[in-house]
C-alpha atoms as a PDB file:
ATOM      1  CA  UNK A   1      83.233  78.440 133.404  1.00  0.00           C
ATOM      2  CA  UNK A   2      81.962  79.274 129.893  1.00  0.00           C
ATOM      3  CA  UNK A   3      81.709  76.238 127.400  1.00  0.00           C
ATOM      4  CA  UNK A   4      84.020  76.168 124.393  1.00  0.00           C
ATOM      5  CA  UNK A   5      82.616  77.292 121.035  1.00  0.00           C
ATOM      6  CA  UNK A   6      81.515  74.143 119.195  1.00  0.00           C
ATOM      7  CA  UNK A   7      83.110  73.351 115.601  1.00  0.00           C
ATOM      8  CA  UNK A   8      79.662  74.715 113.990  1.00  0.00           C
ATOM      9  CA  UNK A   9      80.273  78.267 115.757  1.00  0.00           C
ATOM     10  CA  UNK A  10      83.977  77.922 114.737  1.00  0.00           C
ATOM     11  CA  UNK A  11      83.402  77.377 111.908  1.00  0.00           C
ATOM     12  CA  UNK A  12      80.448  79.762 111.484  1.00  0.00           C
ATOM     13  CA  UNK A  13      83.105  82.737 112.665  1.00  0.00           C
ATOM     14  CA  UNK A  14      85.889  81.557 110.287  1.00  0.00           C
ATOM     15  CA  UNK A  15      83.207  82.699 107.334  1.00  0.00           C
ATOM     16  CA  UNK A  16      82.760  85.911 108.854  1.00  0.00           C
ATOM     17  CA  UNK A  17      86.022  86.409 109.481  1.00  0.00           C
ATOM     18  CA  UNK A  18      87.588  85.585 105.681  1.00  0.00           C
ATOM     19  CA  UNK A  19      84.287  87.788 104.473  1.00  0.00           C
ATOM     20  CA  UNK A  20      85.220  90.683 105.842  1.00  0.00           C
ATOM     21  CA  UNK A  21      88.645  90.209 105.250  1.00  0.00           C
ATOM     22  CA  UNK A  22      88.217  89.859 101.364  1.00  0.00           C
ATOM     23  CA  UNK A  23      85.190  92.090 101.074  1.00  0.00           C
ATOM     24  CA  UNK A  24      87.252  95.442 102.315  1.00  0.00           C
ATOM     25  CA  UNK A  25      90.244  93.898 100.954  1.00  0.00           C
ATOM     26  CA  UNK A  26      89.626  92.684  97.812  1.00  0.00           C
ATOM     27  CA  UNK A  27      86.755  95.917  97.787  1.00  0.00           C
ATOM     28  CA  UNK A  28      89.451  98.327  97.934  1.00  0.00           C
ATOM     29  CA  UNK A  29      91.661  96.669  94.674  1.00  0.00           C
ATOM     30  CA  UNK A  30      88.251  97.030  92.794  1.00  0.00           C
ATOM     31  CA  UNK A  31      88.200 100.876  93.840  1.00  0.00           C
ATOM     32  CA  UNK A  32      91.836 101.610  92.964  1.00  0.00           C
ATOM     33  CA  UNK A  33      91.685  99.580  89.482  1.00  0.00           C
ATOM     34  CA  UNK A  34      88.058 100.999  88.780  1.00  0.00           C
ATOM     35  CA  UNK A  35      87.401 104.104  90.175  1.00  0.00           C
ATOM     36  CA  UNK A  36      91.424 105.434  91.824  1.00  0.00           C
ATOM     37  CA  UNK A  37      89.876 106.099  95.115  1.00  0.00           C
ATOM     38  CA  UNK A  38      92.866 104.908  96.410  1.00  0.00           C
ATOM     39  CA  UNK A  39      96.310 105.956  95.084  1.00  0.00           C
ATOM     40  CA  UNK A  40      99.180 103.611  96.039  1.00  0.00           C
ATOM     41  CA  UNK A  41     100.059 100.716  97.831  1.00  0.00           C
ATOM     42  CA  UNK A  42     100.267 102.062 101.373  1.00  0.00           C
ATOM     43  CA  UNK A  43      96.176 103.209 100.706  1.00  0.00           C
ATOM     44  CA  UNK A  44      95.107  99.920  99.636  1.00  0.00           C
ATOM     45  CA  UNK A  45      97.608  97.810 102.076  1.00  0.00           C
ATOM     46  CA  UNK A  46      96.022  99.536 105.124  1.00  0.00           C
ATOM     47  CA  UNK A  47      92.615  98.575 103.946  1.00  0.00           C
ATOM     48  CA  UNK A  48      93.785  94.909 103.995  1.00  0.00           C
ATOM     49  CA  UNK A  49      95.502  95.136 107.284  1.00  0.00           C
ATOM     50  CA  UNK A  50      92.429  97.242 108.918  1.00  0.00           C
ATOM     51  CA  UNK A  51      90.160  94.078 107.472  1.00  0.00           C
ATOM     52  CA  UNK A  52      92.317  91.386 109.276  1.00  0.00           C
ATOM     53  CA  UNK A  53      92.055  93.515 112.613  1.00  0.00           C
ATOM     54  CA  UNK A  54      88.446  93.765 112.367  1.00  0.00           C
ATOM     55  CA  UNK A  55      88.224  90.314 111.713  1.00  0.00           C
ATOM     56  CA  UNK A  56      90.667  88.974 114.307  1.00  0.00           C
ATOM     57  CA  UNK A  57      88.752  91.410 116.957  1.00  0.00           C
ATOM     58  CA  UNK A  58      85.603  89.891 116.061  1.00  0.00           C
ATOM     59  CA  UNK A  59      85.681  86.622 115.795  1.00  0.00           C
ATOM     60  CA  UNK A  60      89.067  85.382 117.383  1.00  0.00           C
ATOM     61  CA  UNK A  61      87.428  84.511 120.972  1.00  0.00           C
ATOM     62  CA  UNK A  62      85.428  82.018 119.113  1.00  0.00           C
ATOM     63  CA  UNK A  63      88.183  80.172 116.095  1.00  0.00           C
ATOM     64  CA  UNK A  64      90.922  81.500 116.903  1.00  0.00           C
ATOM     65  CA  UNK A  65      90.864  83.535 113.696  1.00  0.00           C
ATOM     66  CA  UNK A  66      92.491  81.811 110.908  1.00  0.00           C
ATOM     67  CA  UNK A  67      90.840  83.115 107.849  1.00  0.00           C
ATOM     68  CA  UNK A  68      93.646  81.684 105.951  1.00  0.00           C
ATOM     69  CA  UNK A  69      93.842  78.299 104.677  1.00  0.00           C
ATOM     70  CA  UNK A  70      97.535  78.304 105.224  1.00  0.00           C
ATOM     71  CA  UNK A  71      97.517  79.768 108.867  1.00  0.00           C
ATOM     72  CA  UNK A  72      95.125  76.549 109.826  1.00  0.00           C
ATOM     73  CA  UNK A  73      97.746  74.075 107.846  1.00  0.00           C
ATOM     74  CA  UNK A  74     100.578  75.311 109.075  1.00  0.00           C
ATOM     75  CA  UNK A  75      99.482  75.451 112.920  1.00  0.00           C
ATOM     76  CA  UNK A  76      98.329  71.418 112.550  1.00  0.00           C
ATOM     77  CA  UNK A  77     101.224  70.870 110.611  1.00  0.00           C
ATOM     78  CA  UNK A  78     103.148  71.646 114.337  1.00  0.00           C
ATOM     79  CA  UNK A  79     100.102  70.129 116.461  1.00  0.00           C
ATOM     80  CA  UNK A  80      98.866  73.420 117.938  1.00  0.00           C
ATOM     81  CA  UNK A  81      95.532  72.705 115.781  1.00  0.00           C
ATOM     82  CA  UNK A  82      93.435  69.755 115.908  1.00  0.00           C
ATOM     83  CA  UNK A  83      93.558  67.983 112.532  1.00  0.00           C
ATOM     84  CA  UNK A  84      90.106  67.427 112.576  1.00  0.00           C
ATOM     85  CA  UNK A  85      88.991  70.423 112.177  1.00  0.00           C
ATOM     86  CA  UNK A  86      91.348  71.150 109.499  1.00  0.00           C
ATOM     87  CA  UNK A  87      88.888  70.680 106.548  1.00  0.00           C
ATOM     88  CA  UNK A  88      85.959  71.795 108.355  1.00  0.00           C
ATOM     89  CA  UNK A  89      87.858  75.152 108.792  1.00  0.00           C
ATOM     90  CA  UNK A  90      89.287  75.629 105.360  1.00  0.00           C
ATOM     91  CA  UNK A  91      85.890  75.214 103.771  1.00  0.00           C
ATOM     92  CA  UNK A  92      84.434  77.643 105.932  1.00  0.00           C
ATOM     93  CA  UNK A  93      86.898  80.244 104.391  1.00  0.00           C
ATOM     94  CA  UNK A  94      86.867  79.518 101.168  1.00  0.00           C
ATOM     95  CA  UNK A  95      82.949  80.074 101.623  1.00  0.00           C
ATOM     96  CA  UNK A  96      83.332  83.038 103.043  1.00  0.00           C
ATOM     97  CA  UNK A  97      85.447  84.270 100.114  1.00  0.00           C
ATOM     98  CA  UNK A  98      83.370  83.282  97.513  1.00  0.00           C
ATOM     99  CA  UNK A  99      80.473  85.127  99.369  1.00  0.00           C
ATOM    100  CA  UNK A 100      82.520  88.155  99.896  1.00  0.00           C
ATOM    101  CA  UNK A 101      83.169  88.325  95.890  1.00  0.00           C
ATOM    102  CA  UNK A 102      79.957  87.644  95.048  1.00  0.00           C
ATOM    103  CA  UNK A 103      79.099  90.437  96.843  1.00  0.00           C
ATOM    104  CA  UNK A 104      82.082  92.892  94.750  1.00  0.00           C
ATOM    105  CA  UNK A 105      81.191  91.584  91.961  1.00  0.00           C
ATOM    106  CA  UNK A 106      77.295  92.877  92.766  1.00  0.00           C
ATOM    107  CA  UNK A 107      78.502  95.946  93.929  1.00  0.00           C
ATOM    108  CA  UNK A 108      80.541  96.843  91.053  1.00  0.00           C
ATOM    109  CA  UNK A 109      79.151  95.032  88.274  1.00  0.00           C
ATOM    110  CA  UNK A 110      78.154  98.455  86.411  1.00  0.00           C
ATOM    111  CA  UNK A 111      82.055 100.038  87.371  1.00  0.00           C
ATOM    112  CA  UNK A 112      83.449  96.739  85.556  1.00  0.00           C
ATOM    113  CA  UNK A 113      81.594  96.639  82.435  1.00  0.00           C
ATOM    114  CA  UNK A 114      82.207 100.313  82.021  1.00  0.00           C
ATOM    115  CA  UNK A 115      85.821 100.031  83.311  1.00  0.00           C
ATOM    116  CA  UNK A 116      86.385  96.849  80.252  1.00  0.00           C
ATOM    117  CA  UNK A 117      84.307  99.277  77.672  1.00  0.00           C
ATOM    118  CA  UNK A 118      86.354 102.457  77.908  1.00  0.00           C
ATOM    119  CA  UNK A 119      89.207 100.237  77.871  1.00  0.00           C
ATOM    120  CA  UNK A 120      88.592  97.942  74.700  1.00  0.00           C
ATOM    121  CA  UNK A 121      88.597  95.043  77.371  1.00  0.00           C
ATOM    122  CA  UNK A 122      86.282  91.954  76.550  1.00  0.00           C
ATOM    123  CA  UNK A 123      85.281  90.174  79.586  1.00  0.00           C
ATOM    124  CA  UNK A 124      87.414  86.406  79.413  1.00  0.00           C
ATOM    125  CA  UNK A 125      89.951  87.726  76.697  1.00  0.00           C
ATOM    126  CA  UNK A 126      93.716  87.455  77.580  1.00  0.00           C
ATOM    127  CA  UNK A 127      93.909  90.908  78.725  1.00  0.00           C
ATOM    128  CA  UNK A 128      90.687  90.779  80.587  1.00  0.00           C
ATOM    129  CA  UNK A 129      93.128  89.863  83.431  1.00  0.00           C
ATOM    130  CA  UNK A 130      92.984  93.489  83.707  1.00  0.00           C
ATOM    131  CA  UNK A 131      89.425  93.411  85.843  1.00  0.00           C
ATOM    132  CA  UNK A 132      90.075  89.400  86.813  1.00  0.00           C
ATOM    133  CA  UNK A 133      92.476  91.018  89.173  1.00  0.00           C
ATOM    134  CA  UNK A 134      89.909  93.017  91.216  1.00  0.00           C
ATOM    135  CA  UNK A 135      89.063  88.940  92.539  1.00  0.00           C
ATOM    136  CA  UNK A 136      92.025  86.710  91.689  1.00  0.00           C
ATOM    137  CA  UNK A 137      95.724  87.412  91.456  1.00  0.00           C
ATOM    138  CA  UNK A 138      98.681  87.049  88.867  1.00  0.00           C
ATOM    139  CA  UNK A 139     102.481  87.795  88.316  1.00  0.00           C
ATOM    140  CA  UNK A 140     103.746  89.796  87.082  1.00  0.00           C
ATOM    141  CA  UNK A 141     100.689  92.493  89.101  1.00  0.00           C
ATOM    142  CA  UNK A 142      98.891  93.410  85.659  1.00  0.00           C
ATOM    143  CA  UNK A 143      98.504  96.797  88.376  1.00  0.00           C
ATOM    144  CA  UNK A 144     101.852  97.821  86.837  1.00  0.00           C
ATOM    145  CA  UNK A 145     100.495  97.453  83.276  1.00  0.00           C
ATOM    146  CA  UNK A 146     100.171 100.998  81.262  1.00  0.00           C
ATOM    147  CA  UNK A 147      97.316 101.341  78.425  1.00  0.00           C
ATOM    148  CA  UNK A 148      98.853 102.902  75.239  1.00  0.00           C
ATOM    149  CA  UNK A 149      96.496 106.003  74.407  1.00  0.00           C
ATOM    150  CA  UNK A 150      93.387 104.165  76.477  1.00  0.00           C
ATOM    151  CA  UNK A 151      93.074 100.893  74.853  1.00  0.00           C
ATOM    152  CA  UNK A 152      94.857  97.855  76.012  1.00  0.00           C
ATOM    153  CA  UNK A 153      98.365  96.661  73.623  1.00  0.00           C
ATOM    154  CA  UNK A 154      97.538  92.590  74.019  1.00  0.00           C
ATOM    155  CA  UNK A 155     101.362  92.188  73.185  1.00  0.00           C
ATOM    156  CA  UNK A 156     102.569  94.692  75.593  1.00  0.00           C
ATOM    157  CA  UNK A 157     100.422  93.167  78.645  1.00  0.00           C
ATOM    158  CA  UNK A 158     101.883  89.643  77.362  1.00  0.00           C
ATOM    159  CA  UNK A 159     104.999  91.433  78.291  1.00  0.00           C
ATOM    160  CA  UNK A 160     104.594  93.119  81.274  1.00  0.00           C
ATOM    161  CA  UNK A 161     102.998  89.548  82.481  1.00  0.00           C
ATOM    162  CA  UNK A 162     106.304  87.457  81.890  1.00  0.00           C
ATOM    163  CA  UNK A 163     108.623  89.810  83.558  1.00  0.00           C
ATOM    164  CA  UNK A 164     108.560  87.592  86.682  1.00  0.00           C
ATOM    165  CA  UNK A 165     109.870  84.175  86.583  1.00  0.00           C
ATOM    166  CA  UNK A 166     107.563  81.520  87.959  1.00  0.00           C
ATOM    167  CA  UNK A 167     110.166  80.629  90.843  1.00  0.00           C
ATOM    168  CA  UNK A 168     110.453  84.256  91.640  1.00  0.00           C
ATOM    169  CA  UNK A 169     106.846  84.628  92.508  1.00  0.00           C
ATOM    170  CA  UNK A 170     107.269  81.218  94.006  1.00  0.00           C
ATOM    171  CA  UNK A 171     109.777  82.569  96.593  1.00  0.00           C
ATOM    172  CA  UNK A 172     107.686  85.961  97.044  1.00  0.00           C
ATOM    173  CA  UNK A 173     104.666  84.453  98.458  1.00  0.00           C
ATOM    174  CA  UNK A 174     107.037  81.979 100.478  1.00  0.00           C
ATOM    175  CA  UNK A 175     108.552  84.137 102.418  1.00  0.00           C
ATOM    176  CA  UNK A 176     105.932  86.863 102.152  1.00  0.00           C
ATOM    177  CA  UNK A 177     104.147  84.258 104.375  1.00  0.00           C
ATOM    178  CA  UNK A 178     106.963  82.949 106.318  1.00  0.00           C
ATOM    179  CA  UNK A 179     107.089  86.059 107.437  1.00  0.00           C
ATOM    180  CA  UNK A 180     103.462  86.375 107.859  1.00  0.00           C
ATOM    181  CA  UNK A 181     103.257  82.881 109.658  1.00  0.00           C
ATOM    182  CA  UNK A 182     106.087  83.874 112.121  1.00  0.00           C
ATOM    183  CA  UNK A 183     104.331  87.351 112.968  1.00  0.00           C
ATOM    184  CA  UNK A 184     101.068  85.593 114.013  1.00  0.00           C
ATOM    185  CA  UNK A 185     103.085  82.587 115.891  1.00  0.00           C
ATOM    186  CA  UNK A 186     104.687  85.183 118.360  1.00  0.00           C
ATOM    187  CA  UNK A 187     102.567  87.454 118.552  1.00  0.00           C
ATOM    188  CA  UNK A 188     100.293  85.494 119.642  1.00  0.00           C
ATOM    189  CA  UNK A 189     102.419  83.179 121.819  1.00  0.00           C
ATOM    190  CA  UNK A 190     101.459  83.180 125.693  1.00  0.00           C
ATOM    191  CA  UNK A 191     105.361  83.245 126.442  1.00  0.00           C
ATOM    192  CA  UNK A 192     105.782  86.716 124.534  1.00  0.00           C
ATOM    193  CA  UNK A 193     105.366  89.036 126.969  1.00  0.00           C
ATOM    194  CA  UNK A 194     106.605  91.848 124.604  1.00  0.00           C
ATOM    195  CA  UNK A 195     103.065  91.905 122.889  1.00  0.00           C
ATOM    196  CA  UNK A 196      99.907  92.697 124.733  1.00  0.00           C
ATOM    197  CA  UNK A 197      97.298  90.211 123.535  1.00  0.00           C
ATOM    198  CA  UNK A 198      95.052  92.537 122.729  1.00  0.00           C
ATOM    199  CA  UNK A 199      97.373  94.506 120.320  1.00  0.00           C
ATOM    200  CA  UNK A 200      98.332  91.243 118.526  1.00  0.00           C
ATOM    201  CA  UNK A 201      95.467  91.849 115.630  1.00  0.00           C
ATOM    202  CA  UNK A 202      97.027  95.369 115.130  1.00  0.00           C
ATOM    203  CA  UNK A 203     100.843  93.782 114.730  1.00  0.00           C
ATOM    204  CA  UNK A 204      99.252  91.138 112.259  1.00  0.00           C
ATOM    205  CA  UNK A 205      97.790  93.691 110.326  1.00  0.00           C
ATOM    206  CA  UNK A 206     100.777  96.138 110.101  1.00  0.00           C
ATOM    207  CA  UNK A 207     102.646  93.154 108.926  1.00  0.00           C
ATOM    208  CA  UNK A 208     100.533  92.681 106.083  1.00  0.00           C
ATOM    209  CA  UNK A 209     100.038  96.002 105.183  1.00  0.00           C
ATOM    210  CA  UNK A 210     104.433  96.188 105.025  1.00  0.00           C
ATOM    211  CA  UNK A 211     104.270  93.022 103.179  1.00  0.00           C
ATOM    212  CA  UNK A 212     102.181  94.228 100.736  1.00  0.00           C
ATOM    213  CA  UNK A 213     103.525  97.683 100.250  1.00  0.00           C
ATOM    214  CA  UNK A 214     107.042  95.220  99.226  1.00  0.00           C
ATOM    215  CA  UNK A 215     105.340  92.286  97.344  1.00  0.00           C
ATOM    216  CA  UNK A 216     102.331  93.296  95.671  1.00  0.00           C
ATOM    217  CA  UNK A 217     103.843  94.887  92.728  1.00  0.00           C
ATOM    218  CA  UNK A 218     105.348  91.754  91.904  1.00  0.00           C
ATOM    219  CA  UNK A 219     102.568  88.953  92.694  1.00  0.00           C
ATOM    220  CA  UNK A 220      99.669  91.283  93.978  1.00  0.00           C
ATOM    221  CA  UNK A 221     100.585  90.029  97.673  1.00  0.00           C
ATOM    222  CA  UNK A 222      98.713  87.124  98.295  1.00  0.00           C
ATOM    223  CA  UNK A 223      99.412  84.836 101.300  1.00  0.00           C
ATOM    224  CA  UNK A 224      96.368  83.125 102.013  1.00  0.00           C
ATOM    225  CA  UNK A 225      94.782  80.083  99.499  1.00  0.00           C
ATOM    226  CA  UNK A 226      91.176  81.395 100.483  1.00  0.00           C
ATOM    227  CA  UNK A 227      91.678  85.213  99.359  1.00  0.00           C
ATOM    228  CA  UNK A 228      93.206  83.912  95.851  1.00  0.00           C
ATOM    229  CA  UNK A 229      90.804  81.107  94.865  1.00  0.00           C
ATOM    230  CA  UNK A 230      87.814  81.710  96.300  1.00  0.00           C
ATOM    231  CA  UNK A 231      87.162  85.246  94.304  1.00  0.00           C
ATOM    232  CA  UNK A 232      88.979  83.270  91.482  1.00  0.00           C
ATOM    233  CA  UNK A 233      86.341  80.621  91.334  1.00  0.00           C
ATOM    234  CA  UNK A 234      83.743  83.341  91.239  1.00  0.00           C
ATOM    235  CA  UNK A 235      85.193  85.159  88.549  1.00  0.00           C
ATOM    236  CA  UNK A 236      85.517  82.215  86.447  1.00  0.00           C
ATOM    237  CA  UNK A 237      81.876  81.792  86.802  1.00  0.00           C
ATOM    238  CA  UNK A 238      80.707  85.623  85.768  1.00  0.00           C
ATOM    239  CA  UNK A 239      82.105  85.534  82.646  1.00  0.00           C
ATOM    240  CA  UNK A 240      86.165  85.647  82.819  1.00  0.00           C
ATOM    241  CA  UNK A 241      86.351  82.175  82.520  1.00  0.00           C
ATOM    242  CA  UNK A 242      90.033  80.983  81.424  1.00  0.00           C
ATOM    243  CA  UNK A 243      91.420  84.607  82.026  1.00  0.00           C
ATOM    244  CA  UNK A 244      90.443  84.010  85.383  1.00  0.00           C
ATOM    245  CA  UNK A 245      91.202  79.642  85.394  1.00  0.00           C
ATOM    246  CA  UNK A 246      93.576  78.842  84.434  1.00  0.00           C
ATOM    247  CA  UNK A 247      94.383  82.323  83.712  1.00  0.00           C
ATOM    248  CA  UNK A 248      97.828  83.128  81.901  1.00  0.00           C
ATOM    249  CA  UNK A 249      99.880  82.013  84.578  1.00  0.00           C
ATOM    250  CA  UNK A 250      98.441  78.273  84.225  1.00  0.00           C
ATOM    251  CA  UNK A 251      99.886  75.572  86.806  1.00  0.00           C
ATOM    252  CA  UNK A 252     102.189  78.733  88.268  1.00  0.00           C
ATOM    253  CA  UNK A 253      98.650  80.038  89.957  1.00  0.00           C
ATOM    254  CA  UNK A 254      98.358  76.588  91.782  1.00  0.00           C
ATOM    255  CA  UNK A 255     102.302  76.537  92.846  1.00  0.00           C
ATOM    256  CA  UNK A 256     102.534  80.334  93.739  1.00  0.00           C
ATOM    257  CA  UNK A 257      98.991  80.869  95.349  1.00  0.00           C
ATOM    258  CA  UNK A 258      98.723  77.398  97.527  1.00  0.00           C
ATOM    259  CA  UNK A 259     101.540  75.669  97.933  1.00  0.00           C
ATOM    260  CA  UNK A 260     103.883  78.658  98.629  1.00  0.00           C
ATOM    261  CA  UNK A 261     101.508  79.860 101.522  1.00  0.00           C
ATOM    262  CA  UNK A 262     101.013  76.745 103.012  1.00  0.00           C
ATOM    263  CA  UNK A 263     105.224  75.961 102.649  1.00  0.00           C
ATOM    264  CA  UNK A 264     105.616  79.568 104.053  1.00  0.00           C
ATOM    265  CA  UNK A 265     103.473  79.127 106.901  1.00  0.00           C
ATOM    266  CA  UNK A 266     104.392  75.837 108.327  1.00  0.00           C
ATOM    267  CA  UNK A 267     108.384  77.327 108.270  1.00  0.00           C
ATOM    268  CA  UNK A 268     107.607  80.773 109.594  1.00  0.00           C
ATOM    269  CA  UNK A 269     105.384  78.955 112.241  1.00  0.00           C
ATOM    270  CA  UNK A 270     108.176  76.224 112.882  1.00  0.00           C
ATOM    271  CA  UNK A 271     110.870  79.141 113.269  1.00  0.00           C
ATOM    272  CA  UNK A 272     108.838  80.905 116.052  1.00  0.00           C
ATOM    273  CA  UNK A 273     108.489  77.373 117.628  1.00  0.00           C
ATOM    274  CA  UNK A 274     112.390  77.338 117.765  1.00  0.00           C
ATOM    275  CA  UNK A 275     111.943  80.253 119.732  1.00  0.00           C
ATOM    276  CA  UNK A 276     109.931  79.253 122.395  1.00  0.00           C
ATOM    277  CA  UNK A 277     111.716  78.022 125.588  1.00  0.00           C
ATOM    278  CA  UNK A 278     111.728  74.399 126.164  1.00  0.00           C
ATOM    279  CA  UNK A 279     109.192  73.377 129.156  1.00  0.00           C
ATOM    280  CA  UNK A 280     112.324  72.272 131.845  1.00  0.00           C
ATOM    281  CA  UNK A 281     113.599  75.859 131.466  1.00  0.00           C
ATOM    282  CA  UNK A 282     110.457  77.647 132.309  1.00  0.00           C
END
């Protein structure tokens, strides 16, 4: 009988894991804002659901998987994750994120600065949100934003940025991962027969990939702590600074990027619960 994977391996995985999940993710924002590689939602959503397969396939024998601060918070909230490895697990993916932007931000350092110059975009200006959003995310998506003959209208992008109401973003990334919670719960459940085990990574991604073909327009589709404020923290550091924290949404960041995912997972977790049979009628 093989021994279990210690918390050092677990947590070891659980950096892999969230670094490939936000270096093809977040990778393939930078290449649609920077470059259009990828035209769409559907071309950049697939991306991020083909990242959380190959992450899930590689290192789920070992933790499970998480790579998503609210995914590990939301299973211990119901006792179907030790608590002590709560912390443990959650610093091993925001680590991973902040390697896997540090990374981007290597990568396409040249693409940015020439992105921000053709633009009239200086680096930790209000509308510098503009290339911020290649690492961390804001509401109303500054995606939607339109330049006005090339250069960027500061008063226009103020704007398009306060079309969405604080509590509407709020709700978004609630249910986005409510939704998101209750996918992984069953499909991963040992009672769902329905699901193959080994196809579960595929449903998970597919389900983020449909979420954010529906939310990202409005919030940039984030679901998972890690993937938001991990890159964030990095791109305060190279030169964004308040554009990037605060950044324009202020205090709304910290209610619509944490505690909506964690909220969100702990009820779309708790609803699959309700769903499982009780033990006496098994």
């Amino acid at each position: 009988m093989s021994t279990p994977p210690s918390l050092r391996h677990c947590c070891t995985a659980e950096l892999i894991g969230t670094f490939l999940l936000i270096f093809f993710g977040c990778g393939s924002v930078h290449v649609a804002v920077l470059l259009g590689g990828l035209q769409g939602l559907w071309q950049v959503g697939i991306v991020w659901g083909l990242s959380i397969m190959l992450a899930i396939y590689t290192i789920g024998q070992f933790s499970g998987a998480h790579i998503n601060p609210a995914i590990t918070l939301g299973f211990s909230f119901w006792n179907e994750f030790p608590r002590r490895r709560v912390v443990p697990y959650i610093l091993s993916q925001f680590a991973g994120a902040m390697l896997a932007a540090t990374s981007l931000l290597v990568l396409f350092g040249p693409s940015l600065q020439e992105y921000e110059q053709q633009h009239g975009i200086r680096r930790g200006s209000e509308e510098s949100v503009l290339t911020a959003m290649c690492y961390g995310e804001y509401y109303m998506n500054p995606g939607g934003y339109s330049f006005t003959d090339g250069r960027v209208d500061r008063a226009q992008l103020q704007r398009h940025l306060q079309q969405l109401p604080t509590g509407t973003a709020f709700f978004a990334e609630l249910l986005g991962t409510a939704i998101l919670g209750f996918v992984v719960a069953r499909t991963t459940s040992a009672e769902n027969s329905e699901v193959p085990t080994r196809l579960a990574p595929v449903f998970i991604g597919l389900t983020v990939t449909a979420l954010i073909c529906v939310i990202a327009p409005l919030t940039q589709a984030c679901f998972n702590p890690a993937r938001d404020f991990g890159p964030r923290i990095v791109a305060a550091a190279a030169g964004w600074g308040a554009a990037a924290i605060p950044g324009p949404n202020g205090m709304g960041s910290v209610l619509v990027y944490i505690l909506a995912p964690v909220l969100g997972s702990v009820l779309g977790i708790g609803l699959a619960r309700m769903l499982t049979p009780p033990v006496a009628s098994r």
